[in-house]
N, C-alpha and C. Protein backbone atom coordinates (compact mmCIF):
# COMPACT_ATOMS: atom_id res chain seq x y z
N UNK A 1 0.07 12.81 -12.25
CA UNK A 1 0.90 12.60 -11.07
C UNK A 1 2.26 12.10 -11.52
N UNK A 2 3.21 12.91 -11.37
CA UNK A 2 4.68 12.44 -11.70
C UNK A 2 5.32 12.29 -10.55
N UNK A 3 5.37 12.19 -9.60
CA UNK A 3 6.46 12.06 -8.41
C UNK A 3 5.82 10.56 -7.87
N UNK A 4 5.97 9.68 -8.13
CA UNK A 4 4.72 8.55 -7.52
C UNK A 4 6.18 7.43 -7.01
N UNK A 5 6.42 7.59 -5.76
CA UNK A 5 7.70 7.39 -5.43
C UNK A 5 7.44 6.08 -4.26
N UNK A 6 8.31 4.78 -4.42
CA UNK A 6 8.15 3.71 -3.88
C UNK A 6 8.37 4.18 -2.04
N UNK A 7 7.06 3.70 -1.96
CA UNK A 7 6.89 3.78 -0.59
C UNK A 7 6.25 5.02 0.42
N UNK A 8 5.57 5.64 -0.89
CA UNK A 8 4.77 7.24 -0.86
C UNK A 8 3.03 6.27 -0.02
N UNK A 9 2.88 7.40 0.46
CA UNK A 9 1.26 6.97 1.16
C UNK A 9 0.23 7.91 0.33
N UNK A 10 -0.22 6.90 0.05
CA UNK A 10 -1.49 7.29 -1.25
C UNK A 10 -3.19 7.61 -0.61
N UNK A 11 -3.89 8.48 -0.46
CA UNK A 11 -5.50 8.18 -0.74
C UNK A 11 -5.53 7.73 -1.62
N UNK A 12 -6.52 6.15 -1.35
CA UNK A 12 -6.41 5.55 -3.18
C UNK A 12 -8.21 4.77 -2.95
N UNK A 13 -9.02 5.62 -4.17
CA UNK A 13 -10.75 5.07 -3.82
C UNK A 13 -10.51 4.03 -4.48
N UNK A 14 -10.76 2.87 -3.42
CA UNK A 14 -10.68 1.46 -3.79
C UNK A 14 -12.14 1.20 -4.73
N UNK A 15 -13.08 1.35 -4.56
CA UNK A 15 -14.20 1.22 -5.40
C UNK A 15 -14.58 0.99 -6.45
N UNK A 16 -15.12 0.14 -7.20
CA UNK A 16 -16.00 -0.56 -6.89
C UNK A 16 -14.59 -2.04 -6.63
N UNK A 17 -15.53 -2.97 -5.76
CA UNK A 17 -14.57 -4.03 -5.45
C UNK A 17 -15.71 -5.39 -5.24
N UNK A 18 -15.05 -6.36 -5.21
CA UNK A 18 -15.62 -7.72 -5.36
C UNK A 18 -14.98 -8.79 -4.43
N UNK A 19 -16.67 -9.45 -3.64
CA UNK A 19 -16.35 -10.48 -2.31
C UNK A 19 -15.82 -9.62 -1.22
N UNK A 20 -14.47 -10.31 -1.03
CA UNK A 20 -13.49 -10.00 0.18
C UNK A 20 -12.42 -8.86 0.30
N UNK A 21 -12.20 -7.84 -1.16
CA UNK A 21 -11.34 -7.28 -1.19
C UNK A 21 -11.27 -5.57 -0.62
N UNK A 22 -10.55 -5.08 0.29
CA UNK A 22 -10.54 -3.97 0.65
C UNK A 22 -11.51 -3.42 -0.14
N UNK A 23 -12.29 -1.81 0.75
CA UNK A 23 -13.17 -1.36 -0.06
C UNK A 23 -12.95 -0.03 0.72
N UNK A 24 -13.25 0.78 -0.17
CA UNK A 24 -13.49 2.06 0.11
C UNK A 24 -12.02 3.00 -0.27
N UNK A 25 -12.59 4.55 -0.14
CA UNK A 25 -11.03 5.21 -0.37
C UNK A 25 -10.42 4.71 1.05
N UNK A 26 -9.39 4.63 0.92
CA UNK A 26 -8.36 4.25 2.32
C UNK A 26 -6.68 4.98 1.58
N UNK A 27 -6.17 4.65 2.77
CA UNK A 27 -4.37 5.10 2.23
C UNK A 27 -3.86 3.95 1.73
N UNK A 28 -3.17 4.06 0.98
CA UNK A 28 -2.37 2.59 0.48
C UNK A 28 -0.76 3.22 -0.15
N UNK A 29 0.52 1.86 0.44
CA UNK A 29 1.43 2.33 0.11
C UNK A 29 1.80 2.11 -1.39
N UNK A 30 2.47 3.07 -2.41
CA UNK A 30 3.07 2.78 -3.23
C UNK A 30 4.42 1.44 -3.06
N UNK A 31 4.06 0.30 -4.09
CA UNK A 31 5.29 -0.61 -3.36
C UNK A 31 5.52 -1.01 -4.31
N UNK A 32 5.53 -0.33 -6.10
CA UNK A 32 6.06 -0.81 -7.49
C UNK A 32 7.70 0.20 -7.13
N UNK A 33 8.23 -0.42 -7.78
CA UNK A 33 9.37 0.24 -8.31
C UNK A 33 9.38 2.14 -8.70
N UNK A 34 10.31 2.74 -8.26
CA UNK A 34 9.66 4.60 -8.51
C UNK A 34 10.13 4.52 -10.16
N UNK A 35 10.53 3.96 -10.78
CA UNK A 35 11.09 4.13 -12.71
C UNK A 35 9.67 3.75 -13.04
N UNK A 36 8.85 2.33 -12.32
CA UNK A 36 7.89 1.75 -13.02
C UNK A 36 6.85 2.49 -13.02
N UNK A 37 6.79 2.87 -11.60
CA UNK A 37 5.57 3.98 -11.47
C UNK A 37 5.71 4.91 -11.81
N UNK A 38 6.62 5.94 -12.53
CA UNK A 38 6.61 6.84 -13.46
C UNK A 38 5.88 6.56 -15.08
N UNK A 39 6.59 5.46 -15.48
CA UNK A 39 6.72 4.70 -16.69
C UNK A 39 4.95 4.56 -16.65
N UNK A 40 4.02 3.82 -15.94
CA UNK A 40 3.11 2.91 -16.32
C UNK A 40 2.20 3.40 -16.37
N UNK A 41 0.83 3.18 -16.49
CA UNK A 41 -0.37 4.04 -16.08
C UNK A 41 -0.89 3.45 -14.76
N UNK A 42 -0.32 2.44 -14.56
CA UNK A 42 -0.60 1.28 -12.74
C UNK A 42 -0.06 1.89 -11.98
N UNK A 43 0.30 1.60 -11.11
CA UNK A 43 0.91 1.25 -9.86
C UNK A 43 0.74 -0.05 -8.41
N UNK A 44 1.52 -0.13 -8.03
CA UNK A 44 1.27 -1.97 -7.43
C UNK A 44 1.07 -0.92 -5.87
N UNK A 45 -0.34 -0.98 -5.09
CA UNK A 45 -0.33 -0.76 -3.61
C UNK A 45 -0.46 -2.37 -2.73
N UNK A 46 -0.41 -1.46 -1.64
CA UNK A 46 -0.91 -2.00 -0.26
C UNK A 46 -1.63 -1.91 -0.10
N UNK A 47 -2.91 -2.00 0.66
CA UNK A 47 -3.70 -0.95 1.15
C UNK A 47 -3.31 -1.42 2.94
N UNK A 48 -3.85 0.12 3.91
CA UNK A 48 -3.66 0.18 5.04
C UNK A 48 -4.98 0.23 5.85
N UNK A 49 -5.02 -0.45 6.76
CA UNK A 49 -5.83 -0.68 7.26
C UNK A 49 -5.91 0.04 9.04
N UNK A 50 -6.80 0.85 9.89
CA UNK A 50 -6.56 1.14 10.92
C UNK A 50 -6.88 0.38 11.94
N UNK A 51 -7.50 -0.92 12.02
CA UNK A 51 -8.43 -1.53 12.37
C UNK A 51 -7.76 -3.04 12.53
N UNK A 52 -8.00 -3.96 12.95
CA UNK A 52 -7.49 -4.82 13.70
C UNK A 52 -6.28 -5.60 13.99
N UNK A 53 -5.90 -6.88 14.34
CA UNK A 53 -4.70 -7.36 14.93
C UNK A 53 -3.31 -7.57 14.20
N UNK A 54 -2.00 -6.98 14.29
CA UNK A 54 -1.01 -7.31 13.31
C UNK A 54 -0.93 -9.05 13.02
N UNK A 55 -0.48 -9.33 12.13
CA UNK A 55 -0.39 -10.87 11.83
C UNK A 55 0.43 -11.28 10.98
N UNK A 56 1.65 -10.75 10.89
CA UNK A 56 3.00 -10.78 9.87
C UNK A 56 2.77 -12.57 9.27
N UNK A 57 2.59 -12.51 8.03
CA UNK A 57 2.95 -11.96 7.44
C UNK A 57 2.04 -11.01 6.51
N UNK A 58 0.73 -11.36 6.57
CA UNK A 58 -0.96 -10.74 6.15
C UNK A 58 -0.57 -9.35 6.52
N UNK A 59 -0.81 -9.08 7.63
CA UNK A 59 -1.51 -7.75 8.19
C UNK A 59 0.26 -7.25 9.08
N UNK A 60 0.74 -6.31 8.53
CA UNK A 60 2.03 -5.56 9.16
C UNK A 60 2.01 -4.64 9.78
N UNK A 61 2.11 -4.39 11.03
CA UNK A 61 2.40 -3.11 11.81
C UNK A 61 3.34 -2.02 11.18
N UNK A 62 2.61 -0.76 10.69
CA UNK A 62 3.57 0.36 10.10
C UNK A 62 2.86 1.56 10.72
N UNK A 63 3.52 2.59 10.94
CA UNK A 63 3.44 3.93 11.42
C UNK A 63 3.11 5.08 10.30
N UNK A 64 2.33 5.25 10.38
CA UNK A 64 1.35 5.77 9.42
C UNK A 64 0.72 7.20 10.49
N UNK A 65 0.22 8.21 9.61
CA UNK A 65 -0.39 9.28 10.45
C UNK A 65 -0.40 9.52 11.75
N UNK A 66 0.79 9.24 11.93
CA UNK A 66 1.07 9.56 13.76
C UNK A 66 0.75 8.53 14.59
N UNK A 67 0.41 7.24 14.25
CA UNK A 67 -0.21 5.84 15.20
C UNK A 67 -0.22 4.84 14.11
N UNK A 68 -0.18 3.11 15.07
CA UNK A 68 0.13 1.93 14.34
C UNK A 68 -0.92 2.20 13.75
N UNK A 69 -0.56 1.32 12.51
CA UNK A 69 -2.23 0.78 11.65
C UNK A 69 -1.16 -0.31 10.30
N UNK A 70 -2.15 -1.19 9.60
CA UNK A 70 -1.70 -2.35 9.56
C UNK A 70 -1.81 -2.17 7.93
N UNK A 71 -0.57 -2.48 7.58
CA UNK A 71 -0.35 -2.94 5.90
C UNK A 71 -0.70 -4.22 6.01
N UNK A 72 -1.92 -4.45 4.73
CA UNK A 72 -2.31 -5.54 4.83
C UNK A 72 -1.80 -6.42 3.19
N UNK A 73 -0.67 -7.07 3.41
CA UNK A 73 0.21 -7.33 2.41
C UNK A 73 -1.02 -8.51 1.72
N UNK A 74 -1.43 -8.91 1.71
CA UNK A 74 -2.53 -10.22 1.07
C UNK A 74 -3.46 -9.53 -0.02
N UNK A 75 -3.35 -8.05 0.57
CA UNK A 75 -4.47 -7.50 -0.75
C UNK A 75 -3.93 -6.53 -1.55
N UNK A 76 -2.61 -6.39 -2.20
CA UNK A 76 -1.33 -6.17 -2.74
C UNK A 76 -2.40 -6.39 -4.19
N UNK A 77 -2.14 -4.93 -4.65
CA UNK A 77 -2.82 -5.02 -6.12
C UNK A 77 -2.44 -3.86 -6.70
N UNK A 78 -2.40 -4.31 -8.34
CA UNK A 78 -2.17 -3.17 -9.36
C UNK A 78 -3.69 -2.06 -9.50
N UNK A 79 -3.54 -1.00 -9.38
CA UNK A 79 -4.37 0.23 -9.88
C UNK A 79 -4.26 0.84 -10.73
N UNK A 80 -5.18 1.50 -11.26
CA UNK A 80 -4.79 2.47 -12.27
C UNK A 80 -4.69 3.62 -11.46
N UNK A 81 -3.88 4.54 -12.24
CA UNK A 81 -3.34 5.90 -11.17
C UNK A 81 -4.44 7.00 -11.64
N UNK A 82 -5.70 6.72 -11.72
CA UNK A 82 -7.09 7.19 -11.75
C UNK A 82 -7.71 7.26 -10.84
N UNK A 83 -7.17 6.27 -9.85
CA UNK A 83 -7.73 5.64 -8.59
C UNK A 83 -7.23 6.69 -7.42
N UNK A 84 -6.04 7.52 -7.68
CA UNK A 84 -5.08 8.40 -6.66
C UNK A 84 -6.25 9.27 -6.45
N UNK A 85 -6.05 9.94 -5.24
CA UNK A 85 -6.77 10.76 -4.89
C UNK A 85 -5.80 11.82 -4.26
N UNK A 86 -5.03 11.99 -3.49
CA UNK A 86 -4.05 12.99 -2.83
C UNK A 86 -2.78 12.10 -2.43
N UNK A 87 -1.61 12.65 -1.97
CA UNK A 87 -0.46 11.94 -1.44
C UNK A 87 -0.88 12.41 0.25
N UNK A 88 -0.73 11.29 0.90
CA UNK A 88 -0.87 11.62 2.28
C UNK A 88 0.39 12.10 3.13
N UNK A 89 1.59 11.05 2.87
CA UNK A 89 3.02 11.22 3.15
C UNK A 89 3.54 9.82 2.86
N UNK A 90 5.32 9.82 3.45
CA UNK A 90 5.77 9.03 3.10
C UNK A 90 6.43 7.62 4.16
N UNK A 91 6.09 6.42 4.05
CA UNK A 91 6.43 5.15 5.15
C UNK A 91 8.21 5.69 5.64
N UNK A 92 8.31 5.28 6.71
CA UNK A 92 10.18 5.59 7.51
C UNK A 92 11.02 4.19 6.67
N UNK A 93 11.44 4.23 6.70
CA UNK A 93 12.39 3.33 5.84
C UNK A 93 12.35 1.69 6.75
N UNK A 94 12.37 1.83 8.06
CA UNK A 94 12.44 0.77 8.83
C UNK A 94 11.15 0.08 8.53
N UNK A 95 9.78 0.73 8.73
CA UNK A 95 8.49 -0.03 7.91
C UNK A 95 8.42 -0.62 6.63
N UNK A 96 9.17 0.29 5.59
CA UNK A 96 9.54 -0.26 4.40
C UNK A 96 10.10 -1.31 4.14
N UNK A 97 11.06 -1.48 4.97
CA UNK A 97 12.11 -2.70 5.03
C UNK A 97 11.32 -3.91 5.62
N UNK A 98 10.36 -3.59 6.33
CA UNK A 98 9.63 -4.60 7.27
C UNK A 98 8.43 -5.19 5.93
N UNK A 99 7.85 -4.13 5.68
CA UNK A 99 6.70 -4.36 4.21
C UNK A 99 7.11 -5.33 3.52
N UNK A 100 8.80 -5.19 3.04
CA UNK A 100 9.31 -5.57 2.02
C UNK A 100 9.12 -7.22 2.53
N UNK A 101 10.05 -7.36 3.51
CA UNK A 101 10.33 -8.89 3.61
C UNK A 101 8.76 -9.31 4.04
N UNK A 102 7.93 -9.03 5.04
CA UNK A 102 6.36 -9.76 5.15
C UNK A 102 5.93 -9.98 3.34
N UNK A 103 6.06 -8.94 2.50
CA UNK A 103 5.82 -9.09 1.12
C UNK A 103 6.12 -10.04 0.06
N UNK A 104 7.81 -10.47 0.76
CA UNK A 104 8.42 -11.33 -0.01
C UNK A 104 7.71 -12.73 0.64
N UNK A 105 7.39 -13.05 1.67
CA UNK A 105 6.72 -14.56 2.32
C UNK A 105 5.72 -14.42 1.28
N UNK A 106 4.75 -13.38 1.65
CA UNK A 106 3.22 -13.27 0.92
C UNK A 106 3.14 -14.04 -0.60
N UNK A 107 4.46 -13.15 -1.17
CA UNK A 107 4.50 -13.84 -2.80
C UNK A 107 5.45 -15.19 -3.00
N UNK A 108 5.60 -15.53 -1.80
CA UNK A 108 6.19 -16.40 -2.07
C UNK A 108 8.10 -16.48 -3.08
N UNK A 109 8.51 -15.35 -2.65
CA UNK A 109 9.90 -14.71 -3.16
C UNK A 109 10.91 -14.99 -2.62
């Protein structure tokens, strides 16, 4: 995969996972840098969730496959790009911008 471009919507099989952490294939946004994610064998997602209440700064309302569903910035993790499964499409820039700053509280930035 060479085009792996910040802010691309990923199928990404979360599996196998441990306790509390997202599970299953789901979409997740690309949110490393597009040089790094060329460069690395990682990549840093989101994962997206369709399923319950927004809660900025955790859980973000983004427009995804034609209806809300919730970037859930708290479970923000590196993958290996083994994990890709298809490109779904790509976040509008205004969600991005929104990701970004809920992201920056999350890490504390």
């Amino acid at each position: 995969m060479k085009n792996l471009k910040r802010g691309d919507v990923y199928w990404v099989n979360l599996d196998p996972t441990r306790g509390s952490e997202i599970r299953k294939t789901r979409p997740c946004i690309l949110v490393g840098a597009t040089p790094i994610n060329k460069a690395r064998r990682t990549v840093v997602v989101v994962p997206i969730s369709s399923s319950g209440v927004p809660r900025p700064p955790l859980a973000v309302p983004v427009n995804c496959f034609g209806k809300q569903a919730l970037a859930v910035c708290d479970q923000i993790r590196a993958i290996d790009k083994t994990r890709l499964v298809r490109r779904a499409e790509s976040l509008g820039k205004a969600d991005l911008a929104e990701l970004d700053k809920n992201l920056r509280q999350v890490l504390s930035l």
